[in-house]
Structures are given as structure tokens and as C-alpha cells.
N, C-alpha and C. Protein backbone atom coordinates (compact mmCIF):
# COMPACT_ATOMS: atom_id res chain seq x y z
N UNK A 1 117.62 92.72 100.28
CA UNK A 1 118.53 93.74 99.80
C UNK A 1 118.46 94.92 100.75
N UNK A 2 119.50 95.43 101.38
CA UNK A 2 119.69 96.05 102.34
C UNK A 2 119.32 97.60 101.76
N UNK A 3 119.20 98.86 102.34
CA UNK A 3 118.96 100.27 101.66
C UNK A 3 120.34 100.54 100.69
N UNK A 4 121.29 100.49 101.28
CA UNK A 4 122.12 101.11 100.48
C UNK A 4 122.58 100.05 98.86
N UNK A 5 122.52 99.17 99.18
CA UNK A 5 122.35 98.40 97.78
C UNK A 5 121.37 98.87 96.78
N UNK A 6 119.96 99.33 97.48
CA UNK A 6 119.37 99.90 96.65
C UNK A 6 119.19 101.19 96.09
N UNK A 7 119.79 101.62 96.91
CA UNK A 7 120.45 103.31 97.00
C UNK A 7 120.93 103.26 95.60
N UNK A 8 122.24 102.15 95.68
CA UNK A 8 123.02 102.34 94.28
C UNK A 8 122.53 101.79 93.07
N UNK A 9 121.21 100.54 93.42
CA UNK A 9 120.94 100.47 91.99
C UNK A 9 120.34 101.55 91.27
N UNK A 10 119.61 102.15 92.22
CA UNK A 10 118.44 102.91 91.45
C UNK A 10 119.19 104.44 91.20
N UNK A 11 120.57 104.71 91.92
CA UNK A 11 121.49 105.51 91.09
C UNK A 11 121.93 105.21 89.64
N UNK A 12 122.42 104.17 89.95
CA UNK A 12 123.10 103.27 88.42
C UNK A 12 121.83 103.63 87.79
N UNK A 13 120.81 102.97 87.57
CA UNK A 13 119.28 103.17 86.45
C UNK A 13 119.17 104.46 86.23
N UNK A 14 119.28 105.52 87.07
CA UNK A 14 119.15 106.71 86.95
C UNK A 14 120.06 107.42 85.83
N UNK A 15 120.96 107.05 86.25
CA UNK A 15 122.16 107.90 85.83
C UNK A 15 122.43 106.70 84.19
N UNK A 16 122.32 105.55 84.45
CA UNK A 16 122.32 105.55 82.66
C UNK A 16 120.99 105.73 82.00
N UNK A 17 119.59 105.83 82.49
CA UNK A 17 118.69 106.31 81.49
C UNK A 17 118.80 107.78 81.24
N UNK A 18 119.62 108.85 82.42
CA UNK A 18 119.86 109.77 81.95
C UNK A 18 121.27 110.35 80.37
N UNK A 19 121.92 109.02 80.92
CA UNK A 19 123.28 109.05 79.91
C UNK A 19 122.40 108.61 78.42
N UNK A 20 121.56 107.68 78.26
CA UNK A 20 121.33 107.35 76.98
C UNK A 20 120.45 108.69 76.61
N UNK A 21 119.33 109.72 77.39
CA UNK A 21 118.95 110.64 77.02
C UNK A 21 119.94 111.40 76.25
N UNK A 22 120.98 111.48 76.96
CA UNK A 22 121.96 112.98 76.54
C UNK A 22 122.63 112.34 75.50
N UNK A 23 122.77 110.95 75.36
CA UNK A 23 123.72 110.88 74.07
C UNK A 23 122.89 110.30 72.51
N UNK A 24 122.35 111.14 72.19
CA UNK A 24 121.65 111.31 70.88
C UNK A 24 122.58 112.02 70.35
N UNK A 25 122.54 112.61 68.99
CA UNK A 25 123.74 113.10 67.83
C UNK A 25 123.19 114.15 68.11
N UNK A 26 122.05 115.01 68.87
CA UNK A 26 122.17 116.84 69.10
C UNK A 26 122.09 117.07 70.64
N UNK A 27 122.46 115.92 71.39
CA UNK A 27 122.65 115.91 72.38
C UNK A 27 123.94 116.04 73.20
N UNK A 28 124.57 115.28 72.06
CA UNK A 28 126.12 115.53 72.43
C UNK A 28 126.29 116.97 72.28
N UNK A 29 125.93 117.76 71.13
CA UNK A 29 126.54 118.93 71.22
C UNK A 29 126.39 119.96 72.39
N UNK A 30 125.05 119.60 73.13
CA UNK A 30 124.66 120.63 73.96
C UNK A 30 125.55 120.77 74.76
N UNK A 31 125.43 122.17 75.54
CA UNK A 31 126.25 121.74 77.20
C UNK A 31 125.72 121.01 78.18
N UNK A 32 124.65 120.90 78.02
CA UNK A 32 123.93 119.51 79.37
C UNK A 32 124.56 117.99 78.49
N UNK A 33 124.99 117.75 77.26
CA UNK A 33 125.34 117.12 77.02
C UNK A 33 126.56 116.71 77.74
N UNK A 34 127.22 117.67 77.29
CA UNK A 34 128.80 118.08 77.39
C UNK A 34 128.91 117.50 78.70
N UNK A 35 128.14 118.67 79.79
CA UNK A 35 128.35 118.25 81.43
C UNK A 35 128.10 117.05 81.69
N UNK A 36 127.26 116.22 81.03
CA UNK A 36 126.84 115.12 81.39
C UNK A 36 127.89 113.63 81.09
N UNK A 37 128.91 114.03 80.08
CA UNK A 37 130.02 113.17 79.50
C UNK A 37 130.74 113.13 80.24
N UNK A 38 131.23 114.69 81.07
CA UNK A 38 132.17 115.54 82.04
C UNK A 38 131.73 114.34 83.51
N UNK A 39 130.48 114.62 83.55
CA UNK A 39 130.15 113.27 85.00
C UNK A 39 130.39 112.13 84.74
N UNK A 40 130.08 111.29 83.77
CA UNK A 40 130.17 109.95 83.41
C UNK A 40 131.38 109.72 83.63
N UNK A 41 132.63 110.50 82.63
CA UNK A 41 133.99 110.55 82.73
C UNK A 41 134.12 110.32 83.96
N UNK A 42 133.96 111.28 84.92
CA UNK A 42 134.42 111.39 86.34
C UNK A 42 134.23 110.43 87.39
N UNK A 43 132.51 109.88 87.07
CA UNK A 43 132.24 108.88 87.89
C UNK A 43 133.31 107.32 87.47
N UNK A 44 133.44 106.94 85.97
CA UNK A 44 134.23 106.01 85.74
C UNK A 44 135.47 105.87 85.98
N UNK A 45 136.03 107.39 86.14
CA UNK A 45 137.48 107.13 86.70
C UNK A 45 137.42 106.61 87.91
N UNK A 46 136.95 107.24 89.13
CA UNK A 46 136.91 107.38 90.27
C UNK A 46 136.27 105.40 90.85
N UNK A 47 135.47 104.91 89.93
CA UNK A 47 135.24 103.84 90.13
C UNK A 47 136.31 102.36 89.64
N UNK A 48 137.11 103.47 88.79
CA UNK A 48 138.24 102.28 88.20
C UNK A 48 139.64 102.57 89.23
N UNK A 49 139.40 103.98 90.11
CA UNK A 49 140.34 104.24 90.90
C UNK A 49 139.95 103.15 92.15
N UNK A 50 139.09 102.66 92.53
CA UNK A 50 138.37 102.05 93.79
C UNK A 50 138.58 100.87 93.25
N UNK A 51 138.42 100.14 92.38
CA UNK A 51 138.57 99.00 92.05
C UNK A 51 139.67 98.47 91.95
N UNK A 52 141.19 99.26 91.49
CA UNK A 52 142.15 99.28 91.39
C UNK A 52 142.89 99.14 93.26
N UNK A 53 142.22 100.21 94.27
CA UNK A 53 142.55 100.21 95.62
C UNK A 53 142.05 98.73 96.32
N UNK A 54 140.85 98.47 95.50
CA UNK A 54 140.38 97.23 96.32
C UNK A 54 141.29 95.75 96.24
N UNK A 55 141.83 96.40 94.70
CA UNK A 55 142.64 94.75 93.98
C UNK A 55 142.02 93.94 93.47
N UNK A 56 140.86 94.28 92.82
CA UNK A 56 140.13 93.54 92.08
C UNK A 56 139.61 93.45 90.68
């Protein structure tokens, strides 16, 4: 497995053990919550925008 493959898994692990942190029922309300929905949102568009360019 080359670096950048692993680059992105250990983003991906990152970023959803951080998403399941923030989404507890007093987690959502916070603003680190909030910001953190605000990224998820953003990253999933932007990855359904790439997937869509790739044709796949």
C-alpha cells in the first residue's frame, strides 16, 4: 500500500471516529457539533461531485 492510500485511510478512520464522537444527542447541539456536520456535509458533496466527474 503506497503512502497516499494510507494517507486516506487513516483520514477516513479519523474523521469518522471523530463524526461518531460529535454525534451523540448533546453533541449535535454544540457548535463543534454543528461545525463538524458543516464538514461532513462538505466533504460528501465534494466527493459525490468527483465521483459524478469520474463517471462512476
Amino acid at each position: 500500500m503506497n503512502g497516499f492510500a494510507k494517507g486516506m485511510l487513516l483520514g477516513a478512520v479519523a474523521g469518522i471516529a471523530a463524526d461518531m464522537a460529535l454525534h451523540t444527542s448533546k453533541g449535535k447541539r454544540t457548535p463543534a457539533g454543528k461545525a463538524m456536520q458543516t464538514v461532513t456535509d462538505a466533504v460528501d458533496s465534494a466527493a459525490t461531485s468527483v465521483k459524478e466527474t469520474l463517471g462512476r
